[in-house]
C-alpha atoms as a PDB file:
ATOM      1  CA  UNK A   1       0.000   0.000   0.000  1.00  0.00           C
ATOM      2  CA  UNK A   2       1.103   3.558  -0.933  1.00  0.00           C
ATOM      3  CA  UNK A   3      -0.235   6.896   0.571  1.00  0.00           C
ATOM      4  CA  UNK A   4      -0.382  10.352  -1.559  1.00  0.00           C
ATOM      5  CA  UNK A   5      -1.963  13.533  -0.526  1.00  0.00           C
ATOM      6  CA  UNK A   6      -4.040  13.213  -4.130  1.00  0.00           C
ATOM      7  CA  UNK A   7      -4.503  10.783  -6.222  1.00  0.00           C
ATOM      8  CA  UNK A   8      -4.939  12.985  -9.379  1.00  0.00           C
ATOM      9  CA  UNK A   9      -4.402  10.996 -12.928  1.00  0.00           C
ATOM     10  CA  UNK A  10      -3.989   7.740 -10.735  1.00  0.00           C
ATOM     11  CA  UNK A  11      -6.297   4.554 -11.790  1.00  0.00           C
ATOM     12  CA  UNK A  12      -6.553   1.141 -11.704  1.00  0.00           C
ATOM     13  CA  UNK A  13      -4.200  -1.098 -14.159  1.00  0.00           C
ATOM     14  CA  UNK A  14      -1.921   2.150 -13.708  1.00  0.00           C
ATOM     15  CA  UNK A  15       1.463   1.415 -14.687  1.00  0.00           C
ATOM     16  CA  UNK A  16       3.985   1.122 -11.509  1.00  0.00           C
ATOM     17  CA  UNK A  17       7.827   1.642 -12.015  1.00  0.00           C
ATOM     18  CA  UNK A  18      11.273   1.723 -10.226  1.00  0.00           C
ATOM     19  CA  UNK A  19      14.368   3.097 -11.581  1.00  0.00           C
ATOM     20  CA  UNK A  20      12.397   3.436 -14.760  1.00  0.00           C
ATOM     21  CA  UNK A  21      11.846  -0.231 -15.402  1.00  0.00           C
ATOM     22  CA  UNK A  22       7.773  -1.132 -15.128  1.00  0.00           C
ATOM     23  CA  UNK A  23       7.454  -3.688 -11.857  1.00  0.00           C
ATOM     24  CA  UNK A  24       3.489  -3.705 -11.683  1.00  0.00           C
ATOM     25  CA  UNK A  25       0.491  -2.122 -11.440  1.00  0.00           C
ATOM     26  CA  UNK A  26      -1.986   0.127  -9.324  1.00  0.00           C
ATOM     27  CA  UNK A  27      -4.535  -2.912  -8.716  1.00  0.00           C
ATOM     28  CA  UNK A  28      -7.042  -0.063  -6.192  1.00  0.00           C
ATOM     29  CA  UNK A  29      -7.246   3.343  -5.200  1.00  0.00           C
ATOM     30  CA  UNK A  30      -9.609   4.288  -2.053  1.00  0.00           C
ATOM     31  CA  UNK A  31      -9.911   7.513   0.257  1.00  0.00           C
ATOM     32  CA  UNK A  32      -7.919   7.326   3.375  1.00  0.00           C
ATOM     33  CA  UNK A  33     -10.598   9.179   5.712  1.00  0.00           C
ATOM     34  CA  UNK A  34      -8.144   8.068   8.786  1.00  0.00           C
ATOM     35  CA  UNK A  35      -4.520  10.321   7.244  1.00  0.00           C
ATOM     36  CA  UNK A  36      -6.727  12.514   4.185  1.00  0.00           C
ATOM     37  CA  UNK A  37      -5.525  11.746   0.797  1.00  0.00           C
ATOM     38  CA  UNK A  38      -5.613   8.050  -0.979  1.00  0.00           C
ATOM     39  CA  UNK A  39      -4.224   4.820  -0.790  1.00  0.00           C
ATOM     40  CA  UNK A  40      -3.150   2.971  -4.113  1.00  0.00           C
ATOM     41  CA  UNK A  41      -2.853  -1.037  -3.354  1.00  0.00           C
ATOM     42  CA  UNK A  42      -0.335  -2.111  -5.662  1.00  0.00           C
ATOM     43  CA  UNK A  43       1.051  -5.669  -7.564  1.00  0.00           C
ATOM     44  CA  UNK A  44       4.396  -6.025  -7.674  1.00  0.00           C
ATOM     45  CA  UNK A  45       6.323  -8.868  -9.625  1.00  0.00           C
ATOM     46  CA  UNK A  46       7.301 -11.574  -6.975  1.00  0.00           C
ATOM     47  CA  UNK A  47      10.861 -11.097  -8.754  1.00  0.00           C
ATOM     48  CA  UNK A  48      11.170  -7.464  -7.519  1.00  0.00           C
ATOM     49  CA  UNK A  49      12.380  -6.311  -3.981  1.00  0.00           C
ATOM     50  CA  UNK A  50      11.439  -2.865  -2.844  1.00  0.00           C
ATOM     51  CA  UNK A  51      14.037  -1.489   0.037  1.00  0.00           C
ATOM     52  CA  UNK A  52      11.525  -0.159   3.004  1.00  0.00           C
ATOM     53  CA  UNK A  53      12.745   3.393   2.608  1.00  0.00           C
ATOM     54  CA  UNK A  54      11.776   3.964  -1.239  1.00  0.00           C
ATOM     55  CA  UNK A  55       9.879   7.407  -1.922  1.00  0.00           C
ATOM     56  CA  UNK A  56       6.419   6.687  -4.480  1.00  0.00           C
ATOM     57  CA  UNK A  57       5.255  10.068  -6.363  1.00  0.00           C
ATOM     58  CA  UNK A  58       2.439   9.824  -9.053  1.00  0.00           C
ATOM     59  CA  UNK A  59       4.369  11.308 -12.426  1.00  0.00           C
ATOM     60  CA  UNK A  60       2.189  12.445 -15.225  1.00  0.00           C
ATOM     61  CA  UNK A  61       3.874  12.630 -18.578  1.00  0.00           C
ATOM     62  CA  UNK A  62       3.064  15.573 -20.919  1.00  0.00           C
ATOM     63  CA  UNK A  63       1.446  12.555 -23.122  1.00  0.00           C
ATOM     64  CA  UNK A  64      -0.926  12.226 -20.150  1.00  0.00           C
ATOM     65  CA  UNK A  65      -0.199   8.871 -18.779  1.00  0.00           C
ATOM     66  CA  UNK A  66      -0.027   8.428 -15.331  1.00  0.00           C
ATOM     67  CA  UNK A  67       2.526   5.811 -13.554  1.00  0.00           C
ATOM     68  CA  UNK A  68       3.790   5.544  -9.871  1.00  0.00           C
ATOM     69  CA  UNK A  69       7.434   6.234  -9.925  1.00  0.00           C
ATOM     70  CA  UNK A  70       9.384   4.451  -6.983  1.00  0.00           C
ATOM     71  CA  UNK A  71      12.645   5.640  -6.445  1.00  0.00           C
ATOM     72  CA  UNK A  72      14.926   3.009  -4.371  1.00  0.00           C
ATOM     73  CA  UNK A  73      16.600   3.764  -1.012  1.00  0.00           C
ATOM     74  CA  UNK A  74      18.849   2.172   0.241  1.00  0.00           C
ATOM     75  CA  UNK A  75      17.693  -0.952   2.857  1.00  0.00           C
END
């Protein structure tokens, strides 16, 4: 699960990315009334380890596609 203060552009089947390469999808997108803003559930390939301190942004491209850009950290 991945929180964002808005989840403008973002759907479901949403392309999901780290370091550029595309590792998944957004599979749902609900409110989170508890923090404000949205949580996007997400499917990863089983192949694909995320370090726990990796930063998510949503990324529109001037095409207008939307993807979830992970940027690695470094655990």
């Amino acid at each position: 699960e991945l929180h964002f203060e808005s989840g403008s552009g973002l759907y479901p089947t949403a392309p999901v990315t780290l370091s550029g390469l595309n590792i998944g999808n957004v599979r749902n997108i609900r409110l989170d009334v508890k923090q404000g803003g949205v949580v996007a559930l997400i499917d990863v390939r089983e192949d694909v380890r995320i370090p726990t301190d990796s930063t998510a942004i949503i990324v529109r491209s001037i095409l207008g596609e939307t993807v979830v850009e992970i940027t690695p950290g470094q655990d």
